[in-house]
Protein backbone atom coordinates (compact mmCIF):
# COMPACT_ATOMS: atom_id res chain seq x y z
CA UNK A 1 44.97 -164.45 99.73
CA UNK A 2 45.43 -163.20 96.02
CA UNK A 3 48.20 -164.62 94.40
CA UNK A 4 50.33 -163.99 91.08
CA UNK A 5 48.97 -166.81 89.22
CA UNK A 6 45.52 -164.90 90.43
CA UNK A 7 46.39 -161.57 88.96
CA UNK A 8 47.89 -163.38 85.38
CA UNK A 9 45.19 -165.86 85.02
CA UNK A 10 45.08 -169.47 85.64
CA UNK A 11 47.99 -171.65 85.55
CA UNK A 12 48.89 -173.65 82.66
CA UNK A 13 47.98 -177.25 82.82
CA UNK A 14 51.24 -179.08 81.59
CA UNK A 15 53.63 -178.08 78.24
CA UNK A 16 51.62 -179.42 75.96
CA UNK A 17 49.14 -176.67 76.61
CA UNK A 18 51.94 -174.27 76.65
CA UNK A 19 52.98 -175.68 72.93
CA UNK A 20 49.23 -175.60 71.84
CA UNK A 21 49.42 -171.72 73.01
CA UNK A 22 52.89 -170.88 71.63
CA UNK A 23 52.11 -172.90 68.12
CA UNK A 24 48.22 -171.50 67.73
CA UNK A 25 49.99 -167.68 68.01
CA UNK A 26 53.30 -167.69 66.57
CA UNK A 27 52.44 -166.99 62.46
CA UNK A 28 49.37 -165.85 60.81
CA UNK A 29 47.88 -167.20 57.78
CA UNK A 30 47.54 -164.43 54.81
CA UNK A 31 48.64 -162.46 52.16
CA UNK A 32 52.46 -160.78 52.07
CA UNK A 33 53.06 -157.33 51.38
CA UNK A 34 52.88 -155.44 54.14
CA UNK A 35 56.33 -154.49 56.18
CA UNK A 36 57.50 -152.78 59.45
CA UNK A 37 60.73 -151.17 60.04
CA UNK A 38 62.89 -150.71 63.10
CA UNK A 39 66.06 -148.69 63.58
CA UNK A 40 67.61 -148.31 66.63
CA UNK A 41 70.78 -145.01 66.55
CA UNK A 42 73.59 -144.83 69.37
CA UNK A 43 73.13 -141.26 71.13
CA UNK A 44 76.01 -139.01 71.22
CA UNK A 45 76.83 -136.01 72.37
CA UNK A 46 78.37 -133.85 69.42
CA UNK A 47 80.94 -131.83 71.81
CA UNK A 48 81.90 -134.96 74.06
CA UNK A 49 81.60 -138.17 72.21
CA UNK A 50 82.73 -140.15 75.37
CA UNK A 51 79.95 -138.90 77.67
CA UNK A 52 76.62 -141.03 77.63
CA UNK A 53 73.70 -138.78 77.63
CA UNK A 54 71.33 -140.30 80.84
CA UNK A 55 67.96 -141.10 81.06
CA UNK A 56 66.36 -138.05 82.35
CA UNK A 57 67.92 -136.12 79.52
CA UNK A 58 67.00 -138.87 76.52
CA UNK A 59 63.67 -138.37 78.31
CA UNK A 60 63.37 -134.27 77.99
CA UNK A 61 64.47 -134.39 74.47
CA UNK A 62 62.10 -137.01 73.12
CA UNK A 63 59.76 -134.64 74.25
CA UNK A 64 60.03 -131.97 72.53
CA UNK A 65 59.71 -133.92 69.34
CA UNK A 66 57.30 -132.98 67.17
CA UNK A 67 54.71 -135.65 66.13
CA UNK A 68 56.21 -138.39 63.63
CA UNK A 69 54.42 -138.12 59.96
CA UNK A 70 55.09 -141.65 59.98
CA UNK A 71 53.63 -142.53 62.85
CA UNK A 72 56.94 -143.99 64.91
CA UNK A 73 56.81 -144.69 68.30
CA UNK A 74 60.05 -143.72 69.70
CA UNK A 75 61.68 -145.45 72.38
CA UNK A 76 64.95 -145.79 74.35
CA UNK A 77 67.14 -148.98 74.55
CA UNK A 78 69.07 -149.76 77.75
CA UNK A 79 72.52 -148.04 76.89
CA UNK A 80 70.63 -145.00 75.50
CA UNK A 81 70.21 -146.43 72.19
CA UNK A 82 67.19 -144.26 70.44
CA UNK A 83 64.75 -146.18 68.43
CA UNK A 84 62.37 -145.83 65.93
CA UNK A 85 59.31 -148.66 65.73
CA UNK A 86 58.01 -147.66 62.12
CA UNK A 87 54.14 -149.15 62.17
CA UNK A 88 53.22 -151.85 59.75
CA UNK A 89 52.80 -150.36 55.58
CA UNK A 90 51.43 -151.35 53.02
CA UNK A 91 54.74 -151.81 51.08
CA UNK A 92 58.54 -152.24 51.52
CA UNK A 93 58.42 -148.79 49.63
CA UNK A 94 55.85 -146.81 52.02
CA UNK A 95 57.75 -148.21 55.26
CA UNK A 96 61.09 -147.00 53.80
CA UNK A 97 59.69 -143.44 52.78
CA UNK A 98 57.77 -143.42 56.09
CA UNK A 99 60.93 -144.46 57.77
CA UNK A 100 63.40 -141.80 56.18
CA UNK A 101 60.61 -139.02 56.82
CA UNK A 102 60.63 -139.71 60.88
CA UNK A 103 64.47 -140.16 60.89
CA UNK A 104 64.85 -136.46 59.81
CA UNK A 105 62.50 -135.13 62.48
CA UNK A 106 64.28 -137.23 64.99
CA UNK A 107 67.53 -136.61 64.42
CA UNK A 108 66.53 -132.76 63.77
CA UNK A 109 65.12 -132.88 67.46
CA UNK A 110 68.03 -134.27 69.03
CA UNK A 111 71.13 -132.08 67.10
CA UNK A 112 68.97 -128.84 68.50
CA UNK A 113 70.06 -130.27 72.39
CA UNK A 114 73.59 -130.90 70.88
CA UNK A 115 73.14 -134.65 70.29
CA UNK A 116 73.84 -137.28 67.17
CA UNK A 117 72.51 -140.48 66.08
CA UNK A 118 74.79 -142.48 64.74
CA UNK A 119 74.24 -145.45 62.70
CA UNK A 120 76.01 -147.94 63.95
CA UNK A 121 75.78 -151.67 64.84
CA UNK A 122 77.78 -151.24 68.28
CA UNK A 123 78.71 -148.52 69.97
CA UNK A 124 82.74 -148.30 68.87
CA UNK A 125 83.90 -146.02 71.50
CA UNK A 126 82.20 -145.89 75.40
CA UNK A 127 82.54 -149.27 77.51
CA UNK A 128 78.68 -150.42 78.43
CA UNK A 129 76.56 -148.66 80.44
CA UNK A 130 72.80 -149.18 81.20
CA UNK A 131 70.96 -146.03 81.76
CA UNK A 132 67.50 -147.31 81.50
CA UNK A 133 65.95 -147.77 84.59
CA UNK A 134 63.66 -150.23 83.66
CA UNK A 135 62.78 -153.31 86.41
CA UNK A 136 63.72 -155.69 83.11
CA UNK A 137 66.89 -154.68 82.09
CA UNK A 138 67.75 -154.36 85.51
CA UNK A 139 67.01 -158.09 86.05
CA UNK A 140 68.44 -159.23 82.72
CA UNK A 141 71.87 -157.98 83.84
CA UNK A 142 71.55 -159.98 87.87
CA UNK A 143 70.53 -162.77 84.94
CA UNK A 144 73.60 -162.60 82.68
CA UNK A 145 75.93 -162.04 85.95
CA UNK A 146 73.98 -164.77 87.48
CA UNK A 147 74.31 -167.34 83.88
CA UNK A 148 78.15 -166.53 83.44
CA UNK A 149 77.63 -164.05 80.34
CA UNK A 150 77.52 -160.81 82.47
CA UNK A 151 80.09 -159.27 79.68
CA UNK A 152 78.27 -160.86 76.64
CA UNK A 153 74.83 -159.51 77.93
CA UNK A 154 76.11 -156.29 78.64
CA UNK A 155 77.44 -155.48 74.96
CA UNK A 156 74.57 -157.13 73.89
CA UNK A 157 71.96 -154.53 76.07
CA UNK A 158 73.90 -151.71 75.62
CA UNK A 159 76.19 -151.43 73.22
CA UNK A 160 74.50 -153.40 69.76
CA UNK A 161 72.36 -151.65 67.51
CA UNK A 162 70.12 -153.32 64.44
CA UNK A 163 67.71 -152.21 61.53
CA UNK A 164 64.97 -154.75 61.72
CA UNK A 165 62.59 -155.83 59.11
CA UNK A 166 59.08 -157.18 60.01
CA UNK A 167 57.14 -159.14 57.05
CA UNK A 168 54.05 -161.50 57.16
CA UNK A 169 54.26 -164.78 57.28
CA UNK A 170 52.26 -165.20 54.28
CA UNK A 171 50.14 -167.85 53.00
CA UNK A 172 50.19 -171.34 55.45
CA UNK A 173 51.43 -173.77 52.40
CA UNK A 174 54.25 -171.19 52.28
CA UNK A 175 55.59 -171.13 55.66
CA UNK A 176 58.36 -173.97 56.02
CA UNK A 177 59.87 -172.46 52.68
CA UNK A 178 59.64 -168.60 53.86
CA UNK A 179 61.15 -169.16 56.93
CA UNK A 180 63.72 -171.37 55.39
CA UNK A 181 64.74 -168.71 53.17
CA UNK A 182 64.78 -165.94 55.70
CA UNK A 183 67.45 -167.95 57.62
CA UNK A 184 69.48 -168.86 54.59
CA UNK A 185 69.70 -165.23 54.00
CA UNK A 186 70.89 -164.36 57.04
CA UNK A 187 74.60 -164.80 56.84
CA UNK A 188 74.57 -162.95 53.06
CA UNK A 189 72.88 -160.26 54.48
CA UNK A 190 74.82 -160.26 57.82
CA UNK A 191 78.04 -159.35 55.53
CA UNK A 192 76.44 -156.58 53.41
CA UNK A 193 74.45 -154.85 56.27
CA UNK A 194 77.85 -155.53 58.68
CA UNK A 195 78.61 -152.00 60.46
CA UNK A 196 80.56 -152.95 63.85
CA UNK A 197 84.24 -153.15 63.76
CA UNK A 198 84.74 -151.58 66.69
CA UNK A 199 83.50 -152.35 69.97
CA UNK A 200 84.38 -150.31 73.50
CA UNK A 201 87.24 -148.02 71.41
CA UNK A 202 88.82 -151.07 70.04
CA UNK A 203 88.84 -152.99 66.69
CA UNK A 204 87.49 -156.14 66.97
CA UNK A 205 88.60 -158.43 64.15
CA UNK A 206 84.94 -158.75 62.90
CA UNK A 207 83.30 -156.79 60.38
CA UNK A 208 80.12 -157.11 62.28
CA UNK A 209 80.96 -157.06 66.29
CA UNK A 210 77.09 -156.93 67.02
CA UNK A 211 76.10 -160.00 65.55
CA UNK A 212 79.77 -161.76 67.28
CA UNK A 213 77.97 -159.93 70.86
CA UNK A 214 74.66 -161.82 70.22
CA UNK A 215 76.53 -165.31 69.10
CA UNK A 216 78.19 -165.47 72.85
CA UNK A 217 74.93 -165.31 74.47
CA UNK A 218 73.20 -168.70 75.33
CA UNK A 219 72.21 -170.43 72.23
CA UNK A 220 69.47 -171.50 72.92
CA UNK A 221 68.16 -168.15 73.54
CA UNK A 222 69.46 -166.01 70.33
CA UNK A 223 70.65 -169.23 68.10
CA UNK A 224 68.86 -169.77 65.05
CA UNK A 225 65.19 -171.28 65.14
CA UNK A 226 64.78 -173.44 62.17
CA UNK A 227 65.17 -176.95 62.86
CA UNK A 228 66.77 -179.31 60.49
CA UNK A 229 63.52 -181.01 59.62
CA UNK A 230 62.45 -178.53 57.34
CA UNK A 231 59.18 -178.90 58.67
CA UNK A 232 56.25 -176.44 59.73
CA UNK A 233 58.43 -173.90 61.19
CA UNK A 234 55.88 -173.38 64.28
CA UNK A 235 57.03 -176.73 65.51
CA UNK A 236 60.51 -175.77 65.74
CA UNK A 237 59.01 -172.46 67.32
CA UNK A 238 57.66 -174.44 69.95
CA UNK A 239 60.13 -176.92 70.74
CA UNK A 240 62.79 -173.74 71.14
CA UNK A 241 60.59 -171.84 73.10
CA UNK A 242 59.44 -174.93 75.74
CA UNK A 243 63.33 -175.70 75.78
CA UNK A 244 64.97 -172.34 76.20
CA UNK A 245 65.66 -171.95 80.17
CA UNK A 246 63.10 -168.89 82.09
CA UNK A 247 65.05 -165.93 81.83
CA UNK A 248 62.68 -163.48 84.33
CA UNK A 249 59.56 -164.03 86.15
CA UNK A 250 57.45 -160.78 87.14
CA UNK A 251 55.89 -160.68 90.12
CA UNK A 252 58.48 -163.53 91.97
CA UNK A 253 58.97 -162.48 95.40
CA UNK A 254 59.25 -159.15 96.28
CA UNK A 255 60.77 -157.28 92.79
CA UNK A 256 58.24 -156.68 89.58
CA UNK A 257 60.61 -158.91 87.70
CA UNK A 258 63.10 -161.71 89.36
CA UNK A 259 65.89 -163.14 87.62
CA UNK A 260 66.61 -166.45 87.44
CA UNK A 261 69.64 -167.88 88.45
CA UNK A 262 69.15 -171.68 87.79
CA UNK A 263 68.57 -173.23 84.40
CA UNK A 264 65.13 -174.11 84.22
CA UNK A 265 63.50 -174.90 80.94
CA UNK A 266 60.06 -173.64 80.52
CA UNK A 267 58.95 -176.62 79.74
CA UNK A 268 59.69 -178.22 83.21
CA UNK A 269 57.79 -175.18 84.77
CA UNK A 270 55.07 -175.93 82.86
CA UNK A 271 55.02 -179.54 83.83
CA UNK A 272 55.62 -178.89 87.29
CA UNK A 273 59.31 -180.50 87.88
CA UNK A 274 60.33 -176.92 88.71
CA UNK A 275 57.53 -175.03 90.76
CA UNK A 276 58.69 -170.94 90.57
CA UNK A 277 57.40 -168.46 93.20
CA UNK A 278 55.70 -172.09 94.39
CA UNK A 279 53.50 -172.27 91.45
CA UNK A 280 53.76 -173.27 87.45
CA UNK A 281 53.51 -170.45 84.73
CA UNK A 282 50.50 -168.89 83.51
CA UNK A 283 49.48 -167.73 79.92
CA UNK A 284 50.85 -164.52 80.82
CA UNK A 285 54.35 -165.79 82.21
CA UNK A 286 54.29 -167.75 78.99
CA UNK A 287 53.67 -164.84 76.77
CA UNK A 288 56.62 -162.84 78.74
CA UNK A 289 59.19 -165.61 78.17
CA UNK A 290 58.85 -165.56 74.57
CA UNK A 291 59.97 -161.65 74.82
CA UNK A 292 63.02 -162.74 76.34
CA UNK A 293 63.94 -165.32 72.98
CA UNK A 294 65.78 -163.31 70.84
CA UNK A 295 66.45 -165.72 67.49
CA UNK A 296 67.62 -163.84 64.18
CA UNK A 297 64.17 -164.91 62.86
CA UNK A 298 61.59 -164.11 65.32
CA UNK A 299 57.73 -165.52 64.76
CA UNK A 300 55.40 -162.99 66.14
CA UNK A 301 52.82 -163.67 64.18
CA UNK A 302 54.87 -161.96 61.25
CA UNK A 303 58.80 -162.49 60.46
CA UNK A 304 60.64 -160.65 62.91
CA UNK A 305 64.53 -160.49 61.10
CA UNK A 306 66.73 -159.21 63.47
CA UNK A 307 70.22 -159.96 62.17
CA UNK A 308 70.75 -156.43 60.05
CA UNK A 309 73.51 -153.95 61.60
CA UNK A 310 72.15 -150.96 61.92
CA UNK A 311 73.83 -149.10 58.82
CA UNK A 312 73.58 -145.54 57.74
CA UNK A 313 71.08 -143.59 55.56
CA UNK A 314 72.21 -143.94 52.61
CA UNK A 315 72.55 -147.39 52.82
CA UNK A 316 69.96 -148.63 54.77
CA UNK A 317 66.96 -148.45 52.49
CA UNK A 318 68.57 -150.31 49.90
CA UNK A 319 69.97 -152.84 51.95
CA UNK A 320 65.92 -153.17 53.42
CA UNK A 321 64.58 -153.41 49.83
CA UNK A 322 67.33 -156.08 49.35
CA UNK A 323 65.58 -158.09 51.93
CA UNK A 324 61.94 -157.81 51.56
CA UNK A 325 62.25 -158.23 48.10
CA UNK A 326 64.30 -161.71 47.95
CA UNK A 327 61.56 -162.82 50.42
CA UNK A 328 58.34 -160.88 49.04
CA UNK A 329 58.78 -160.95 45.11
CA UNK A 330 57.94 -164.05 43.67
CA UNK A 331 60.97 -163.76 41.25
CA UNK A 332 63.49 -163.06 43.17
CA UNK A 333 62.71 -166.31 45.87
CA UNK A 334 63.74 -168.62 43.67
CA UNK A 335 67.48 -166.94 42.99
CA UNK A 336 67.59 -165.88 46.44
CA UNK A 337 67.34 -169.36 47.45
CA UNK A 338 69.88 -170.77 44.92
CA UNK A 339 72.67 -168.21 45.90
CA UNK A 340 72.48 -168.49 49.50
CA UNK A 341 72.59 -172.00 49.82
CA UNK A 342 75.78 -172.79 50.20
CA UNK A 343 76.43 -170.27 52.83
CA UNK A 344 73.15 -170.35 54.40
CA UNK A 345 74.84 -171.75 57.22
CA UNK A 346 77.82 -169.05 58.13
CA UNK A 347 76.90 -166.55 60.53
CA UNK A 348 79.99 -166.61 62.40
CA UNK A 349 82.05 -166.33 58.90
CA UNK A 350 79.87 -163.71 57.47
CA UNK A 351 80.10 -161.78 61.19
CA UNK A 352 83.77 -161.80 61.23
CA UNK A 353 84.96 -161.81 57.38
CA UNK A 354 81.98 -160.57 56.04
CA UNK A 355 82.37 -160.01 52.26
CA UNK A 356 85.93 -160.79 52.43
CA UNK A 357 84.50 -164.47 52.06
CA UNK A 358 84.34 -165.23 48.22
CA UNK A 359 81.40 -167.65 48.65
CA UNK A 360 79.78 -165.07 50.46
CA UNK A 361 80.63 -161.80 47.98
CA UNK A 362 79.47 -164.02 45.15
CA UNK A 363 75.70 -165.02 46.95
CA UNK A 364 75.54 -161.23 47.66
CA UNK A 365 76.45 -160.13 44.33
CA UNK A 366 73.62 -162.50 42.72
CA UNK A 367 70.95 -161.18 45.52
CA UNK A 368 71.86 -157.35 45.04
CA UNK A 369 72.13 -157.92 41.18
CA UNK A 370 68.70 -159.36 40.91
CA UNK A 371 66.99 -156.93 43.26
CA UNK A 372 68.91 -153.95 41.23
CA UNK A 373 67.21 -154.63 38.46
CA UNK A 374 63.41 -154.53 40.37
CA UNK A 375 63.91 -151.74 41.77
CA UNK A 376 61.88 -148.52 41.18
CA UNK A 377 62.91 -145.59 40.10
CA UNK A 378 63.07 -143.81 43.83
CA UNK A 379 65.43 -146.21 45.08
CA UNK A 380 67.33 -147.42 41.85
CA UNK A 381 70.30 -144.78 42.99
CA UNK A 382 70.50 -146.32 46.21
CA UNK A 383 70.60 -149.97 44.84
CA UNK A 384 73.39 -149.04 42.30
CA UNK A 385 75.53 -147.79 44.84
CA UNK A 386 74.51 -151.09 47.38
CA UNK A 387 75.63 -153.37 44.68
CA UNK A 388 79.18 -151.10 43.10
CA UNK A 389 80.32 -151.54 47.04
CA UNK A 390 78.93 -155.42 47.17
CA UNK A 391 81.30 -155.65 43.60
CA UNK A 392 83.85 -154.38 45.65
CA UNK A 393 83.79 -156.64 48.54
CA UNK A 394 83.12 -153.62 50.79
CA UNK A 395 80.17 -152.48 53.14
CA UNK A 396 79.65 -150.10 56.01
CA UNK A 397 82.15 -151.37 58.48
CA UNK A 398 85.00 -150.78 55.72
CA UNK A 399 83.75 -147.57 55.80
CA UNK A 400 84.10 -146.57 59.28
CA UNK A 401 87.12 -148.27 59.64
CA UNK A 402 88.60 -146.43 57.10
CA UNK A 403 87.28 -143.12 59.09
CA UNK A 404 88.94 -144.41 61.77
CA UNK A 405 92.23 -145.05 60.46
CA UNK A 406 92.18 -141.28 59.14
CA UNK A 407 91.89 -139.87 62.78
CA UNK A 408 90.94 -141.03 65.91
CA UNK A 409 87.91 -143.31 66.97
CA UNK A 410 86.29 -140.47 69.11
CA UNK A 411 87.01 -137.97 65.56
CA UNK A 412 85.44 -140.76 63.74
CA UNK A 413 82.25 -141.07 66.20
CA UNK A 414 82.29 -137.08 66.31
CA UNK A 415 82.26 -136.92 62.70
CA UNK A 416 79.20 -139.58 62.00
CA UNK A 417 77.44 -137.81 64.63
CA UNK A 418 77.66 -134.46 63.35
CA UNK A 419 76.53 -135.70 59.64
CA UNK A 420 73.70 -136.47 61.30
CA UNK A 421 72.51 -133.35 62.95
């Protein structure tokens, strides 16, 4: 009789081969430079902001886009989210002019079938919704129901939207510092990016309600990876992948992919003290449960930084350039890394008071000031106006809040969409 561990290859032979897997793969040795961008818009429809468009008509309108000069994949989230997976460049400059270039045709596409993408980093006006049919997101929400976060994981599928940056890992002998600074930069630049002050038609009390959606989830799944060793940062990789419990399992039982509804870690699948579907993981199961880890600082080989808002056109490129270049340019590390230390623990105060914090305004002014004064002359309009509104204590989620507070939230959302078209 064929089994699953048949069809996905042989079983693992305890979690220490698991770690030897998970540490071998998780960053490669080279050069920086290049970067990928991601950017993920809520779809609206620009004469009824409350209705979500559905999945067969996402799916007849991203095909009638023309190809993407940049070469972006485009792709649906679960709450109708429309996303844009910009492939690798050679420079934080090509992936941003790449980037703007396939946003226009996209959101040209979509405002000819009456739709908008909005920038946003949740969804401030319709209550969740999946409309992706997909066998995994339909298993990660029996998951959350089953785990006690079925609100949490809901927002979190189908409501949160991010820009994401992708940058080598760089040289080996770099690595514990690199990923050290990406996470002490995640707080300053989780208060300039923040976008989300609304969630479900309602203000939340944080300036960025997407990254407050992710922080309810279970730590040990979307918490920070870095340990507090300051060690080679593929150890900590593998100790929170082997202790962060199995999420989904494909072929377990009779659906393509079961939930789980008891905390397992992978590590005691691996070593046989929990046998699931009868039988312990394979390279393939293992190489699935890392997809479900969702850390603000991802190692796939290259830096994965997923703690941006998703913020709007004007502001996004700068606030990109921000990033890559306090990690990338060798002049900018060292600053970076003095003004974010002593905040480089604060998510949850950057989330909710953003750059209302002093300690917070004052490490973004010193990042923002120093990149300012790289940048080149296509984007040195963009970083003026990203550091005047960092001066000010202000980003994007002032903005819309402002919008808000003019009219109505569906106005606002019917506004933003309709710049966009």
């Amino acid at each position: 009789m064929t089994t699953t561990a048949d069809l996905c290859g042989a079983e693992l032979t305890d979690s220490a081969d698991a770690a030897r897997r998970i540490g071998a793969e998780c960053l490669t040795d080279g050069p920086i430079g290049a970067v990928g961008l991601e950017i993920e818009a809520h779809c609206f429809d620009l004469a009824d902001p409350m209705r979500r468009p559905g999945w067969a008509e996402l799916t007849e309108v991203i095909a009638t886009v023309p190809p993407m000069p940049g070469g972006s994949p485009i792709t649906v989230e679960p709450g109708g989210a429309v996303e844009l997976s910009g492939p690798p460049a050679d420079s934080v400059l090509a992936a941003i002019a790449a980037m703007r270039t396939d946003r226009a045709v996209l959101t040209k596409a979509f405002a000819e079938h009456g739709l908008g993408l909005v920038l946003l980093g949740a969804d401030p006006l319709r209550p969740p919704k999946r409309v992706n049919p997909g066998d995994r997101y339909r298993a990660m929400e029996q998951f959350f129901t089953a785990s006690g976060t079925v609100d949490a994981g809901a927002a979190m599928m189908t409501s949160t939207a991010s820009v994401q940056v992708n940058l080598d890992a760089g040289p080996r002998a770099g690595w514990a510092e690199r990923v050290r600074l990406a996470h002490a930069l995640g707080p300053t630049m989780i208060a300039i990016s923040a976008n989300s002050p609304l969630l479900g038609g309602e203000p939340s009390g944080w300036r960025s309600t997407r990254q407050r959606v992710w922080s309810r989830l279970d730590s040990a799944r979307t918490g920070p990876v870095l340990g507090a060793s300051g060690g080679d940062p593929a150890d900590d990789w593998v100790s929170y992948a082997l202790k962060a419990p199995v999420m989904l399992v494909q072929g377990m039982g009779t659906a393509p992919t079961t939930p789980l509804t008891q905390v397992v870690p992978f590590a005691d699948w691996a070593d046989g003290r929990a046998l699931l579907g009868g039988r312990r993981p394979t390279a393939a199961d293992l190489d699935y449960h890392l997809t479900t880890l969702f850390p603000p600082v991802r190692p796939r080989g290259f830096l994965e930084i997923r703690y941006l808002d998703s913020t709007p056109d004007d502001v996004w490129p700068a606030v990109v350039f921000t990033l890559a270049t306090l990690l990338d340019d060798p002049s900018a590390v060292e600053v970076a890394a003095e003004a974010t230390e002593p905040v480089a623990t604060e998510w949850d105060l950057a989330a909710r008071v953003g750059l209302g914090d002093e300690r917070l305004r004052t490490a973004a002014l010193r990042c923002v000031q120093t990149v300012a004064e790289l940048a080149p002359p296509e984007l040195r309009a963009p970083m003026q106006r990203l550091l005047r509104r960092v001066e000010l204590g202000r980003s994007s989620a002032d903005d819309f809040t402002d919008l808000v507070a003019g009219s109505t939230v569906p106005a606002a959302v019917s506004r933003l969409a309709g710049m966009t078209a």
